[in-house]
C-alpha atoms as a PDB file:
ATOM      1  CA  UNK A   1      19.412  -2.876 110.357  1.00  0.00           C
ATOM      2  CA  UNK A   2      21.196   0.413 110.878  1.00  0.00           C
ATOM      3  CA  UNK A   3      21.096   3.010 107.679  1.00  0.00           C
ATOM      4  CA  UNK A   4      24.196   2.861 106.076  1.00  0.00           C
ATOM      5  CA  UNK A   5      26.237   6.254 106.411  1.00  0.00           C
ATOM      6  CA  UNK A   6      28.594   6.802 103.089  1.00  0.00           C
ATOM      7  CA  UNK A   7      31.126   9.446 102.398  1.00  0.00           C
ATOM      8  CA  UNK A   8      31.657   9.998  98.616  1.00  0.00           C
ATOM      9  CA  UNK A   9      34.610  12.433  98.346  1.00  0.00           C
ATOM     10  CA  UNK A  10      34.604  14.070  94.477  1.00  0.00           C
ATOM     11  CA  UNK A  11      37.417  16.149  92.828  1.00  0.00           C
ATOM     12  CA  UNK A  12      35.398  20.085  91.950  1.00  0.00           C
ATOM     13  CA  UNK A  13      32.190  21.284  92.041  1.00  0.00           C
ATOM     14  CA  UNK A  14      33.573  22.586  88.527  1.00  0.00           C
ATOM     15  CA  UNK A  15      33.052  19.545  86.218  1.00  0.00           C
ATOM     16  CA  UNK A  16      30.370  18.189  84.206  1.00  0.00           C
ATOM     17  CA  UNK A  17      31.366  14.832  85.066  1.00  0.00           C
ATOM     18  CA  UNK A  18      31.890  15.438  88.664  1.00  0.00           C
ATOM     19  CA  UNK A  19      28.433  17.244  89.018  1.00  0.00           C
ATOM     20  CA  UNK A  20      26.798  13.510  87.280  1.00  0.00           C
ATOM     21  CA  UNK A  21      28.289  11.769  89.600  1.00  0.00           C
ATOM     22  CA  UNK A  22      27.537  13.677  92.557  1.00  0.00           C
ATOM     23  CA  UNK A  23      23.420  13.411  90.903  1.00  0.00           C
ATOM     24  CA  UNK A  24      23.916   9.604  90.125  1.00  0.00           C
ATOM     25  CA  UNK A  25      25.317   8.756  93.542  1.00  0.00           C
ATOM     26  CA  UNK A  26      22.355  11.415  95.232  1.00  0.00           C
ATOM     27  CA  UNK A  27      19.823   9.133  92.874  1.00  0.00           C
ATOM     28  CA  UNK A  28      21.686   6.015  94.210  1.00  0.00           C
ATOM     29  CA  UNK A  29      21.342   6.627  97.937  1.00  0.00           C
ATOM     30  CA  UNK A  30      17.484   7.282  97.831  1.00  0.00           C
ATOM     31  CA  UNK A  31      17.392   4.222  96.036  1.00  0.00           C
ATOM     32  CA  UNK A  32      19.195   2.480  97.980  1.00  0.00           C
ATOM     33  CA  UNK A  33      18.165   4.112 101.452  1.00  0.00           C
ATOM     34  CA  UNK A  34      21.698   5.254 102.166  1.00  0.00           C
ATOM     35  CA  UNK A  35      22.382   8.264 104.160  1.00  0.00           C
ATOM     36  CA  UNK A  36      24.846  10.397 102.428  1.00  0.00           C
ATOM     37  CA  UNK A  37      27.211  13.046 102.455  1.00  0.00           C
ATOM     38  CA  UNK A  38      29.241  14.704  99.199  1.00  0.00           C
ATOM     39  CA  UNK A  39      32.596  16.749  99.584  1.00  0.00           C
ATOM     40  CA  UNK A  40      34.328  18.428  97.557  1.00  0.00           C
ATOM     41  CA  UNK A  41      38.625  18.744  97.195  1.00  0.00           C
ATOM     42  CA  UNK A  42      38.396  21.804  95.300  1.00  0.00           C
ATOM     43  CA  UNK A  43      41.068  20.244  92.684  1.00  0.00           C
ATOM     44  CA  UNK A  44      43.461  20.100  95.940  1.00  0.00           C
ATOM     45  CA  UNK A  45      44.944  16.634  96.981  1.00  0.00           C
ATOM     46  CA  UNK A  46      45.923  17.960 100.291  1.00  0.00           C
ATOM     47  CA  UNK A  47      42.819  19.633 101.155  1.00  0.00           C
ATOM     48  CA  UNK A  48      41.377  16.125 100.227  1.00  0.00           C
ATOM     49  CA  UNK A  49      43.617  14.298 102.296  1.00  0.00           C
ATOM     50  CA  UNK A  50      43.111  16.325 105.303  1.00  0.00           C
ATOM     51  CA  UNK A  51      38.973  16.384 104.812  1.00  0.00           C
ATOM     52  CA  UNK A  52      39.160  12.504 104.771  1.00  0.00           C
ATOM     53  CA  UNK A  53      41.499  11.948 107.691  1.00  0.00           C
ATOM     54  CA  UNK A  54      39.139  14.536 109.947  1.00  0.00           C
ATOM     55  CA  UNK A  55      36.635  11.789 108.273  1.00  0.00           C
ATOM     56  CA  UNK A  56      38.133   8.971 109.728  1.00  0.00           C
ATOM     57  CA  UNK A  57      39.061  10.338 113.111  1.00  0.00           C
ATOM     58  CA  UNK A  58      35.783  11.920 114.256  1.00  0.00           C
ATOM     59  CA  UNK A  59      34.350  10.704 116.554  1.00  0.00           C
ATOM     60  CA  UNK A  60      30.971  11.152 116.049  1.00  0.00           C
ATOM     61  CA  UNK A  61      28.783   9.829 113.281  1.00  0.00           C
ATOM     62  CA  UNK A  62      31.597   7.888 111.900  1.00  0.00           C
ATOM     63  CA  UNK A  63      31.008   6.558 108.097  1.00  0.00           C
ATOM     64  CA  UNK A  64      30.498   2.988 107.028  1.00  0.00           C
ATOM     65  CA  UNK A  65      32.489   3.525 104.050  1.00  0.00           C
ATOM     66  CA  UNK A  66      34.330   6.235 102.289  1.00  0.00           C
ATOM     67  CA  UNK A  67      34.216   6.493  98.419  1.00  0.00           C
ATOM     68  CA  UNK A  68      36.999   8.723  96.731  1.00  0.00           C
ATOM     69  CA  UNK A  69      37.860   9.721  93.723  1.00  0.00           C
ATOM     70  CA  UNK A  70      41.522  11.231  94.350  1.00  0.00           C
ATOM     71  CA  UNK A  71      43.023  14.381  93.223  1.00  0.00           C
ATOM     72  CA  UNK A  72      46.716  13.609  93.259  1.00  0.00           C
ATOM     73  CA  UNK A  73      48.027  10.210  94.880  1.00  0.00           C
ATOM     74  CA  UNK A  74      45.835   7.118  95.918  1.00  0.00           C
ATOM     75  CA  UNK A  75      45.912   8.061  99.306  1.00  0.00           C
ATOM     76  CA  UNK A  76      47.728   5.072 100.886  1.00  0.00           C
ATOM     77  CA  UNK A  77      47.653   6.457 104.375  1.00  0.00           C
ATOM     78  CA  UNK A  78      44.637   7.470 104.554  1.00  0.00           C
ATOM     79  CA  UNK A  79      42.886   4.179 103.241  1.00  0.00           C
ATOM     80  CA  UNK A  80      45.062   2.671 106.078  1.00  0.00           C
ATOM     81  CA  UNK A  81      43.442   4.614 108.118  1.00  0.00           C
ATOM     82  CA  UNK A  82      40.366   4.370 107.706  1.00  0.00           C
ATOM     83  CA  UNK A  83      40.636   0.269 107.346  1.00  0.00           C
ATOM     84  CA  UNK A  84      41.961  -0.214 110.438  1.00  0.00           C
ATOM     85  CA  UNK A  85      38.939   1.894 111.872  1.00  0.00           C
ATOM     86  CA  UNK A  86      36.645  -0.690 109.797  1.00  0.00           C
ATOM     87  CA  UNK A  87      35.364   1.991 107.555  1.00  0.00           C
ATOM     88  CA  UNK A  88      35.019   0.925 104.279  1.00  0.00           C
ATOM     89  CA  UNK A  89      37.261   2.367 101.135  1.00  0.00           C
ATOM     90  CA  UNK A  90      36.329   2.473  97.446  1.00  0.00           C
ATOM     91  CA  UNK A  91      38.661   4.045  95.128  1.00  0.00           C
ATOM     92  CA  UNK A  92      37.101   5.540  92.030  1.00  0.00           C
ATOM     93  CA  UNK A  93      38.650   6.212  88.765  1.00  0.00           C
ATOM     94  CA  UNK A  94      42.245   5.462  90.229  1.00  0.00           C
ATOM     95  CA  UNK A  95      44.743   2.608  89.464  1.00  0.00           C
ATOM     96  CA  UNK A  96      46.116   1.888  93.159  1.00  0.00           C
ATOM     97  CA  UNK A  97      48.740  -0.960  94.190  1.00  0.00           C
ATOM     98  CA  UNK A  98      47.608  -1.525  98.179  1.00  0.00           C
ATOM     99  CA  UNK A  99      44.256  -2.483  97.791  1.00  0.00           C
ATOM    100  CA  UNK A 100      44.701  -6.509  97.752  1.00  0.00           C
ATOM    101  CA  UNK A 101      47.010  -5.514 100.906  1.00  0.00           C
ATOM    102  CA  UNK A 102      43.333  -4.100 102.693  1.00  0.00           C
ATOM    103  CA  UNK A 103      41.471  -6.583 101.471  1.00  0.00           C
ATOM    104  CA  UNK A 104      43.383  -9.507 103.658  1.00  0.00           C
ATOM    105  CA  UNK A 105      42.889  -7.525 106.781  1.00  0.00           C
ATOM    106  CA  UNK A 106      39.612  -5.378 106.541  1.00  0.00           C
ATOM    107  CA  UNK A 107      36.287  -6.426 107.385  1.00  0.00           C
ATOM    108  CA  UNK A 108      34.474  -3.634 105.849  1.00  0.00           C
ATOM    109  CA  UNK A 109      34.448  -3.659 101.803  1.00  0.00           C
ATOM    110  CA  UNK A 110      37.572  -2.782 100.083  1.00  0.00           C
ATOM    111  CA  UNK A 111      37.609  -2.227  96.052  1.00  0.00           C
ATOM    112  CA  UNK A 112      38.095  -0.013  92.384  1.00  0.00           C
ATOM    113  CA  UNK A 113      35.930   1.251  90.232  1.00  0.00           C
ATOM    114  CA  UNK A 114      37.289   2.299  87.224  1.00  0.00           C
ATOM    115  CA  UNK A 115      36.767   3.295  83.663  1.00  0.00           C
ATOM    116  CA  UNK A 116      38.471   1.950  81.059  1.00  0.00           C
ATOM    117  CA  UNK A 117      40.637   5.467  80.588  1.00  0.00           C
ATOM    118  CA  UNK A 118      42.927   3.840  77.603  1.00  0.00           C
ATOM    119  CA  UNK A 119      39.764   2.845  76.026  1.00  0.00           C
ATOM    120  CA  UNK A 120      38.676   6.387  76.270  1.00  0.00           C
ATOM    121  CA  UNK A 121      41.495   7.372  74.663  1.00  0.00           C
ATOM    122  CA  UNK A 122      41.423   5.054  72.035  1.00  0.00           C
ATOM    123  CA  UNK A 123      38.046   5.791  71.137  1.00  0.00           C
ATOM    124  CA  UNK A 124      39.045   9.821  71.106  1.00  0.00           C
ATOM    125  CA  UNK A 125      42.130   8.721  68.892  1.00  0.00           C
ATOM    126  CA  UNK A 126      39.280   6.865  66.136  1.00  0.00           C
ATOM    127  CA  UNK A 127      37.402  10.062  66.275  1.00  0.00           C
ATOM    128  CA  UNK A 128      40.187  11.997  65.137  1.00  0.00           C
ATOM    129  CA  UNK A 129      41.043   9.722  62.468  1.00  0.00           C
ATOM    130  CA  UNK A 130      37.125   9.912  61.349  1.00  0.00           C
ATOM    131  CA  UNK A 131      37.176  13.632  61.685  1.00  0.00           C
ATOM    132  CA  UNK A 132      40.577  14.318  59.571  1.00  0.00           C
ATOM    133  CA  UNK A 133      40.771  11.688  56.468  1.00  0.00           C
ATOM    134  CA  UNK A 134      43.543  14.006  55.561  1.00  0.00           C
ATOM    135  CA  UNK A 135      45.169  14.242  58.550  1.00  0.00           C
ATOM    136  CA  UNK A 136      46.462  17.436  59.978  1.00  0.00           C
ATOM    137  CA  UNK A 137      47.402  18.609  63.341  1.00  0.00           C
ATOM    138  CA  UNK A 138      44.939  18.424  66.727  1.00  0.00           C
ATOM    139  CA  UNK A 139      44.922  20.745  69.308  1.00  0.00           C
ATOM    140  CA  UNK A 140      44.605  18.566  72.237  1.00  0.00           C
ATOM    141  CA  UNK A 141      43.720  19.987  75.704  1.00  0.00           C
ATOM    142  CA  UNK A 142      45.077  17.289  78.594  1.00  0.00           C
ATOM    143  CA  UNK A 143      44.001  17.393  82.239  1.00  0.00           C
ATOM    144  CA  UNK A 144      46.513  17.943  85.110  1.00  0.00           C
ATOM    145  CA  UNK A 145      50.185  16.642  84.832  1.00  0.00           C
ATOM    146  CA  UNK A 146      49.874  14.843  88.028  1.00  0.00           C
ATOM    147  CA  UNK A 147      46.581  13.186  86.537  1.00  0.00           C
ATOM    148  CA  UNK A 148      47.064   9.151  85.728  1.00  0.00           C
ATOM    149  CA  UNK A 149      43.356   9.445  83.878  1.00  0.00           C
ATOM    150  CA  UNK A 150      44.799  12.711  81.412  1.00  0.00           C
ATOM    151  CA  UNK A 151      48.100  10.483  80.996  1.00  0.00           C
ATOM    152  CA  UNK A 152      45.993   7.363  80.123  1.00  0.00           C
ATOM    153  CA  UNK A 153      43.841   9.168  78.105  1.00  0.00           C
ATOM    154  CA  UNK A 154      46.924  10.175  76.205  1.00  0.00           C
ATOM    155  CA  UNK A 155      48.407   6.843  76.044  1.00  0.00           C
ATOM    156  CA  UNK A 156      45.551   5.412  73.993  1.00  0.00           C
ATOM    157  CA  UNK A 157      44.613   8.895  71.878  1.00  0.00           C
ATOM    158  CA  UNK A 158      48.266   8.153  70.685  1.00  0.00           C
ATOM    159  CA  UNK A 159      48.143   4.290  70.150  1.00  0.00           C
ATOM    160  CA  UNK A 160      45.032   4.486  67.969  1.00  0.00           C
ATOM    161  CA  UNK A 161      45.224   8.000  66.118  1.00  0.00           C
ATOM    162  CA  UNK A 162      47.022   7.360  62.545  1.00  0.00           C
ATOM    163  CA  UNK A 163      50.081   8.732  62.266  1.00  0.00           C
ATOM    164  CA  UNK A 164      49.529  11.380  59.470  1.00  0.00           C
ATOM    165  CA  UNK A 165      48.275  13.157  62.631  1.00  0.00           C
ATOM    166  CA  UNK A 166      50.113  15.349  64.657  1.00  0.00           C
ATOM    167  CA  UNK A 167      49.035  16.484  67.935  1.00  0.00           C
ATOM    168  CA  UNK A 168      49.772  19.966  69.764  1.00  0.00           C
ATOM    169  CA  UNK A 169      49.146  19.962  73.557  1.00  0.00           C
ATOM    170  CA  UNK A 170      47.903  21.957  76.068  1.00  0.00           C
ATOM    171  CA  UNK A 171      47.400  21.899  79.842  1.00  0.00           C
ATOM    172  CA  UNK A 172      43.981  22.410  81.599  1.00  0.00           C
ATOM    173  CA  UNK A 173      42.178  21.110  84.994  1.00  0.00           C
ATOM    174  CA  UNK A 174      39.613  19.392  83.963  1.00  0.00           C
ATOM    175  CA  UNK A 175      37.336  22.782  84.482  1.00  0.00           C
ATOM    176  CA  UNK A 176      36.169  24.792  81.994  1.00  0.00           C
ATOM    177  CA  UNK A 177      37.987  28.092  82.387  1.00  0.00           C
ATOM    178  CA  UNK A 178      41.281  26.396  82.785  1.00  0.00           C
ATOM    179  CA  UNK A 179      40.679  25.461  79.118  1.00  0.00           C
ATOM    180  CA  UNK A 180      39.591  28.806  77.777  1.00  0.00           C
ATOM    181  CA  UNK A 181      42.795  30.595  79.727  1.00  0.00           C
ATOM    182  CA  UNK A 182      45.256  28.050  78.245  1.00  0.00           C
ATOM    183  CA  UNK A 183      43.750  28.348  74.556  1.00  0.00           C
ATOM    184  CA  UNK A 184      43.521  32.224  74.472  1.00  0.00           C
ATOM    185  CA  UNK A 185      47.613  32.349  76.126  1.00  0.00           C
ATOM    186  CA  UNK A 186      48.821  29.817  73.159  1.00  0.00           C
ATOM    187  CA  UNK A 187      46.537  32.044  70.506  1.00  0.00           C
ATOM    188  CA  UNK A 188      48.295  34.980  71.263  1.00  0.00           C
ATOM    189  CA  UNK A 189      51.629  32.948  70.217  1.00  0.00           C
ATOM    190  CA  UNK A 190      52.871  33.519  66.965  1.00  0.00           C
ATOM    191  CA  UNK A 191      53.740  29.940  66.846  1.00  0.00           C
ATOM    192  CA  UNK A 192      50.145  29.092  67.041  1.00  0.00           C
ATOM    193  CA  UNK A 193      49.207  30.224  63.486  1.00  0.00           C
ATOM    194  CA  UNK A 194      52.329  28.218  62.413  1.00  0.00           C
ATOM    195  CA  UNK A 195      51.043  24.870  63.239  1.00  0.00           C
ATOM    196  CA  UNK A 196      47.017  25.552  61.218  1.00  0.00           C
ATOM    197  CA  UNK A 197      45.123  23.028  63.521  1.00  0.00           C
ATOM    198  CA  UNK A 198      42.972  21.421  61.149  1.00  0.00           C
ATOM    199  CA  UNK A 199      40.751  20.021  65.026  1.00  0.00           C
ATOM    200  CA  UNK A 200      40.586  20.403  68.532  1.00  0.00           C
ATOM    201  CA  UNK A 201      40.460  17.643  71.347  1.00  0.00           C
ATOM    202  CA  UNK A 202      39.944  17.781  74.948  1.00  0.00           C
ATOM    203  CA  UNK A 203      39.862  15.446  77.652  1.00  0.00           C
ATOM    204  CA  UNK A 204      37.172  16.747  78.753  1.00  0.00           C
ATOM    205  CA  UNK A 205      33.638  18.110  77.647  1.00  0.00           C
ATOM    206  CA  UNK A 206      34.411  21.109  80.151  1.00  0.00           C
ATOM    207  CA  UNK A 207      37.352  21.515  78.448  1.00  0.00           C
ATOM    208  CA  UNK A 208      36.114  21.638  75.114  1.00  0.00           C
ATOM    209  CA  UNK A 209      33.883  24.102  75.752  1.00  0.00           C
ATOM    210  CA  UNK A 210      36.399  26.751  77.572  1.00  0.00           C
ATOM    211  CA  UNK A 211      38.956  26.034  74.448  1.00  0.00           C
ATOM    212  CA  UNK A 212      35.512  26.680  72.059  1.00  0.00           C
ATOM    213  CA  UNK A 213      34.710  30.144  74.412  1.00  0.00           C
ATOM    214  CA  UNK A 214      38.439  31.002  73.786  1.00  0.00           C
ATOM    215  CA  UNK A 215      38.554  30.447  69.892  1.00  0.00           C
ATOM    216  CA  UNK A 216      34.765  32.717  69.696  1.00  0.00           C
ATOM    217  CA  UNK A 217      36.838  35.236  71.282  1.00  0.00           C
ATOM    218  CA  UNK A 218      39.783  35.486  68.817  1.00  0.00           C
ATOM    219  CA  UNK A 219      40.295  38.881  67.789  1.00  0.00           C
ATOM    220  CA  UNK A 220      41.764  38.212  63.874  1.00  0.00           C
ATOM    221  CA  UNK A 221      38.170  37.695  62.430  1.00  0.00           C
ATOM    222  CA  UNK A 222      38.993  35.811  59.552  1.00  0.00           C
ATOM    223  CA  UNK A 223      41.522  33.136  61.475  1.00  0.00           C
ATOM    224  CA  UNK A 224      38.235  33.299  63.910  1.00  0.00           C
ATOM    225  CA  UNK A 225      36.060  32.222  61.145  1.00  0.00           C
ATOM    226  CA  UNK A 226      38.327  29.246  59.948  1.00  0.00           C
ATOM    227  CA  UNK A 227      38.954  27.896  63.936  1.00  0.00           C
ATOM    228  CA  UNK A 228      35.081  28.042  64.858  1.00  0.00           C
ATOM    229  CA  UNK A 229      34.442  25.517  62.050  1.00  0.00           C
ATOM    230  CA  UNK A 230      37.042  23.176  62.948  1.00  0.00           C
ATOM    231  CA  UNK A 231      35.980  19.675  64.896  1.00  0.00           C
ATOM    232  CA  UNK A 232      35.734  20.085  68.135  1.00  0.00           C
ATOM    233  CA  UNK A 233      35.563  16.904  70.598  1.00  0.00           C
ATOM    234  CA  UNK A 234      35.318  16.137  74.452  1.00  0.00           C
ATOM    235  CA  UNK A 235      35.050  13.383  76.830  1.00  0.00           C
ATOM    236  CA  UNK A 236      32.662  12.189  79.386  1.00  0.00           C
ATOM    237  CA  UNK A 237      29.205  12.623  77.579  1.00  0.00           C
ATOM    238  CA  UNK A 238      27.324  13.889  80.296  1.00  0.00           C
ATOM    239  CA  UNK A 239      23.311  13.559  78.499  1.00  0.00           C
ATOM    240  CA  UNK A 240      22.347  16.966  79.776  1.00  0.00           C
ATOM    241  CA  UNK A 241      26.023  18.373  78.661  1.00  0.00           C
ATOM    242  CA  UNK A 242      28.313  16.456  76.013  1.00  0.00           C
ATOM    243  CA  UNK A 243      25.863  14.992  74.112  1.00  0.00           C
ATOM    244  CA  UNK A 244      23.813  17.913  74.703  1.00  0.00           C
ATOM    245  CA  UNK A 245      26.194  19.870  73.093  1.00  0.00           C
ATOM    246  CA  UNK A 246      26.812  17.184  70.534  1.00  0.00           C
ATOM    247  CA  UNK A 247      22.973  17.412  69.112  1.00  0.00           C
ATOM    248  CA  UNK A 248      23.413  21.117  69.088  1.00  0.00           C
ATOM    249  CA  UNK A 249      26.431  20.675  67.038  1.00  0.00           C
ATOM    250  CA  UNK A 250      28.469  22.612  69.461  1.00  0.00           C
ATOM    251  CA  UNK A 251      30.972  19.816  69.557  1.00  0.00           C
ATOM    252  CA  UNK A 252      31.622  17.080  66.419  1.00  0.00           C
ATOM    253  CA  UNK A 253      32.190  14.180  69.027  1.00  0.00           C
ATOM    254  CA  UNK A 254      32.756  13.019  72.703  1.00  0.00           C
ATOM    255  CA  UNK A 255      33.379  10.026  74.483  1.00  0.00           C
ATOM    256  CA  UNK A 256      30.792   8.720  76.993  1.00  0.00           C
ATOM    257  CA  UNK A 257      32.257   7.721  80.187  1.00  0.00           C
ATOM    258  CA  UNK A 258      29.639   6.182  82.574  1.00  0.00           C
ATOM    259  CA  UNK A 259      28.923   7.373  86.083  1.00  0.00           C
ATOM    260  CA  UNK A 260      31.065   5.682  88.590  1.00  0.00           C
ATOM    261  CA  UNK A 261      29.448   6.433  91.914  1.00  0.00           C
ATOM    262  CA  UNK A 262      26.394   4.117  91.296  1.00  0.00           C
ATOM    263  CA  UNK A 263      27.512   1.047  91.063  1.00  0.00           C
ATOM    264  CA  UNK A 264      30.026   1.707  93.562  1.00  0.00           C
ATOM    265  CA  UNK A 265      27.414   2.307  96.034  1.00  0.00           C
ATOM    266  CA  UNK A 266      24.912  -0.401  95.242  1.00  0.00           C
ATOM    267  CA  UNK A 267      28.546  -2.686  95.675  1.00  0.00           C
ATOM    268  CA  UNK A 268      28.824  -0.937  99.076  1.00  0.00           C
ATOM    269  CA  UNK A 269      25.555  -2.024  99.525  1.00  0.00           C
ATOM    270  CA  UNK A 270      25.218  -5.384  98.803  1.00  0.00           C
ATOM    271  CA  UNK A 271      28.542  -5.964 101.109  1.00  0.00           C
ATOM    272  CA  UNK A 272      27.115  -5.029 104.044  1.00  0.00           C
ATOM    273  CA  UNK A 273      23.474  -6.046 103.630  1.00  0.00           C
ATOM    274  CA  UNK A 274      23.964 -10.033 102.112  1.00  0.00           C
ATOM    275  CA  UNK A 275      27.580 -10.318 103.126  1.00  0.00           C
ATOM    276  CA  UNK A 276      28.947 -10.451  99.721  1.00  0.00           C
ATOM    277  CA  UNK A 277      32.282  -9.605  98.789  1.00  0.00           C
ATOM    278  CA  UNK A 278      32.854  -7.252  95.741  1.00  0.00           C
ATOM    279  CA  UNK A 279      35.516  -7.924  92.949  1.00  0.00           C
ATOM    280  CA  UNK A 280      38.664  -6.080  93.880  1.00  0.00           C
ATOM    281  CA  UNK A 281      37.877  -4.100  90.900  1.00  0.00           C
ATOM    282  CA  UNK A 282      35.591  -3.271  88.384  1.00  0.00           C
ATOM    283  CA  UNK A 283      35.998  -1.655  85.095  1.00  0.00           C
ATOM    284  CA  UNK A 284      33.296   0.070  83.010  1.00  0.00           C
ATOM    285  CA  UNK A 285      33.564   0.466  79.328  1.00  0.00           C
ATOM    286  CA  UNK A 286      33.054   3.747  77.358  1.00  0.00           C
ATOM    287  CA  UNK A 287      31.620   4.289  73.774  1.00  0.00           C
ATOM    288  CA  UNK A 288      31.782   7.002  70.652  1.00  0.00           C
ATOM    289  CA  UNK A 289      28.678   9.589  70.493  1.00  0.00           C
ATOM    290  CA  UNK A 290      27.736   9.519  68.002  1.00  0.00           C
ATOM    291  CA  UNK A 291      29.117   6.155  66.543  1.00  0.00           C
ATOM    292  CA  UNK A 292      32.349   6.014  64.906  1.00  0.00           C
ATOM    293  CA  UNK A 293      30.637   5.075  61.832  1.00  0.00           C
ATOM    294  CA  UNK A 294      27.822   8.235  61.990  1.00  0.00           C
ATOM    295  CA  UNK A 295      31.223  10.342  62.290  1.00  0.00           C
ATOM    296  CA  UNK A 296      33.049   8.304  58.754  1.00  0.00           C
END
């Protein structure tokens, strides 16, 4: 039997979670004896697009399966695409409409993997309400606007935080230094000592720690003494980074989201090998660290 050849296209290079799943699908293809090949979008969905499509229509060394975690859309045309040239198409961390539509007509394996992204929320929300028994107002640090995970993320943060607290919100990219540039524009707003955040959120743990960078760089030392002790939380829980940084009490909380590309692979896998067909989609469940009730 031919080695499998798998594309796994990932959002930036500049992302704890991205860089885990880039080393968990690495880990999965030795594993697995599958020979594959990361790209990167570069946060662009067009750039992404157009990579994939030069995917698809190459003509040598064509993959068995693409897996993609999109930028902007879910990529309709180009998963049509790339069915109809019997390549495989996995879709991670992305709600999409079409794919029972592939599955009737595609003989290569067609499916989701996805992780529970209101859960994630939710879970962020229960932290806050752990964090602030008094309540008070949360900084909160969303990805991009064209992002269904950041507005999911939202969506449950919101359902499950108690209403004594308020949230203030901010735009990053999911990177690091988009985080730190949007917290150290809003500081220099008079507005912002108006609103005495009593904690600050992020989507992400990236996130967390550009808005933390930003806050050790304040230049009023004694608001800078109050906002470096306030609760800081992320998302993704990365062992080597957010619950690194948990343990070293650089953030209060995050949110452990498991590695998608894995199980996506050994799925790809076990399709073509024993001729099994996956579920059209599979969702994998986050959790607190540390426990909600460590945090009450």
């Amino acid at each position: 039997m031919k080695k499998l050849h798998i594309i796994v296209s990932l959002i930036t290079q500049d992302n704890d979670f991205q860089q885990e799943q880039a080393a968990v699908a690495e880990a999965a293809a030795r594993r697995l004896d599958l020979d594959l090949q990361i790209i990167y979008a570069n946060n662009d969905s067009v750039n992404q697009s157009l990579q994939l499509v030069n995917v698809v229509q190459g003509r040598e060394h064509t993959p068995d399966a693409i897996v993609v975690e999109p930028v902007g859309t879910g990529m309709w045309q180009v998963a049509q695409a790339a069915v109809a040239a019997d390549i495989g198409w996995v879709v991670l961390n992305r709600k999409v409409d079409y794919l029972a539509r592939l599955r009737a007509v595609s003989s290569a394996p067609v499916f989701a993997v996805n992780s529970d992204h209101e859960d994630i929320g939710r879970i962020q929300g229960q932290q806050f309400n752990a964090l602030l028994p008094a309540g008070g107002c949360v900084l909160y640090l969303e990805g991009p606007s064209t992002s269904e995970v950041s507005r999911i993320r939202t969506q449950g943060m919101l359902a499950s935080k108690r209403s004594d607290i308020s949230v203030k919100t901010l735009r990053g990219d999911w990177t690091e230094g988009s985080a730190y540039h949007a917290v150290k524009s809003w500081l220099r707003l008079p507005t912002s000592r108006e609103l005495h955040i009593a904690a600050v959120g992020c989507q992400n743990d990236a996130m967390a720690i550009g808005a933390h960078r930003a806050l050790q760089e304040f230049s009023d030392p004694r608001d800078r003494g109050r906002l470096l002790h306030l609760p800081l939380t992320g998302c993704d829980g990365v062992p080597s980074k957010g619950r690194a940084y948990v343990e070293r009490g650089n953030l209060a909380a995050t949110v452990v989201a498991p590695p998608l590309t894995g199980p996506a692979l050994e799925m790809i896998a076990d399709a073509f090998r024993n001729h099994r067909v996956p579920p059209e989609e599979t969702m994998l469940s986050p959790s607190s660290f540390p426990a909600l009730e460590k945090l009450r």
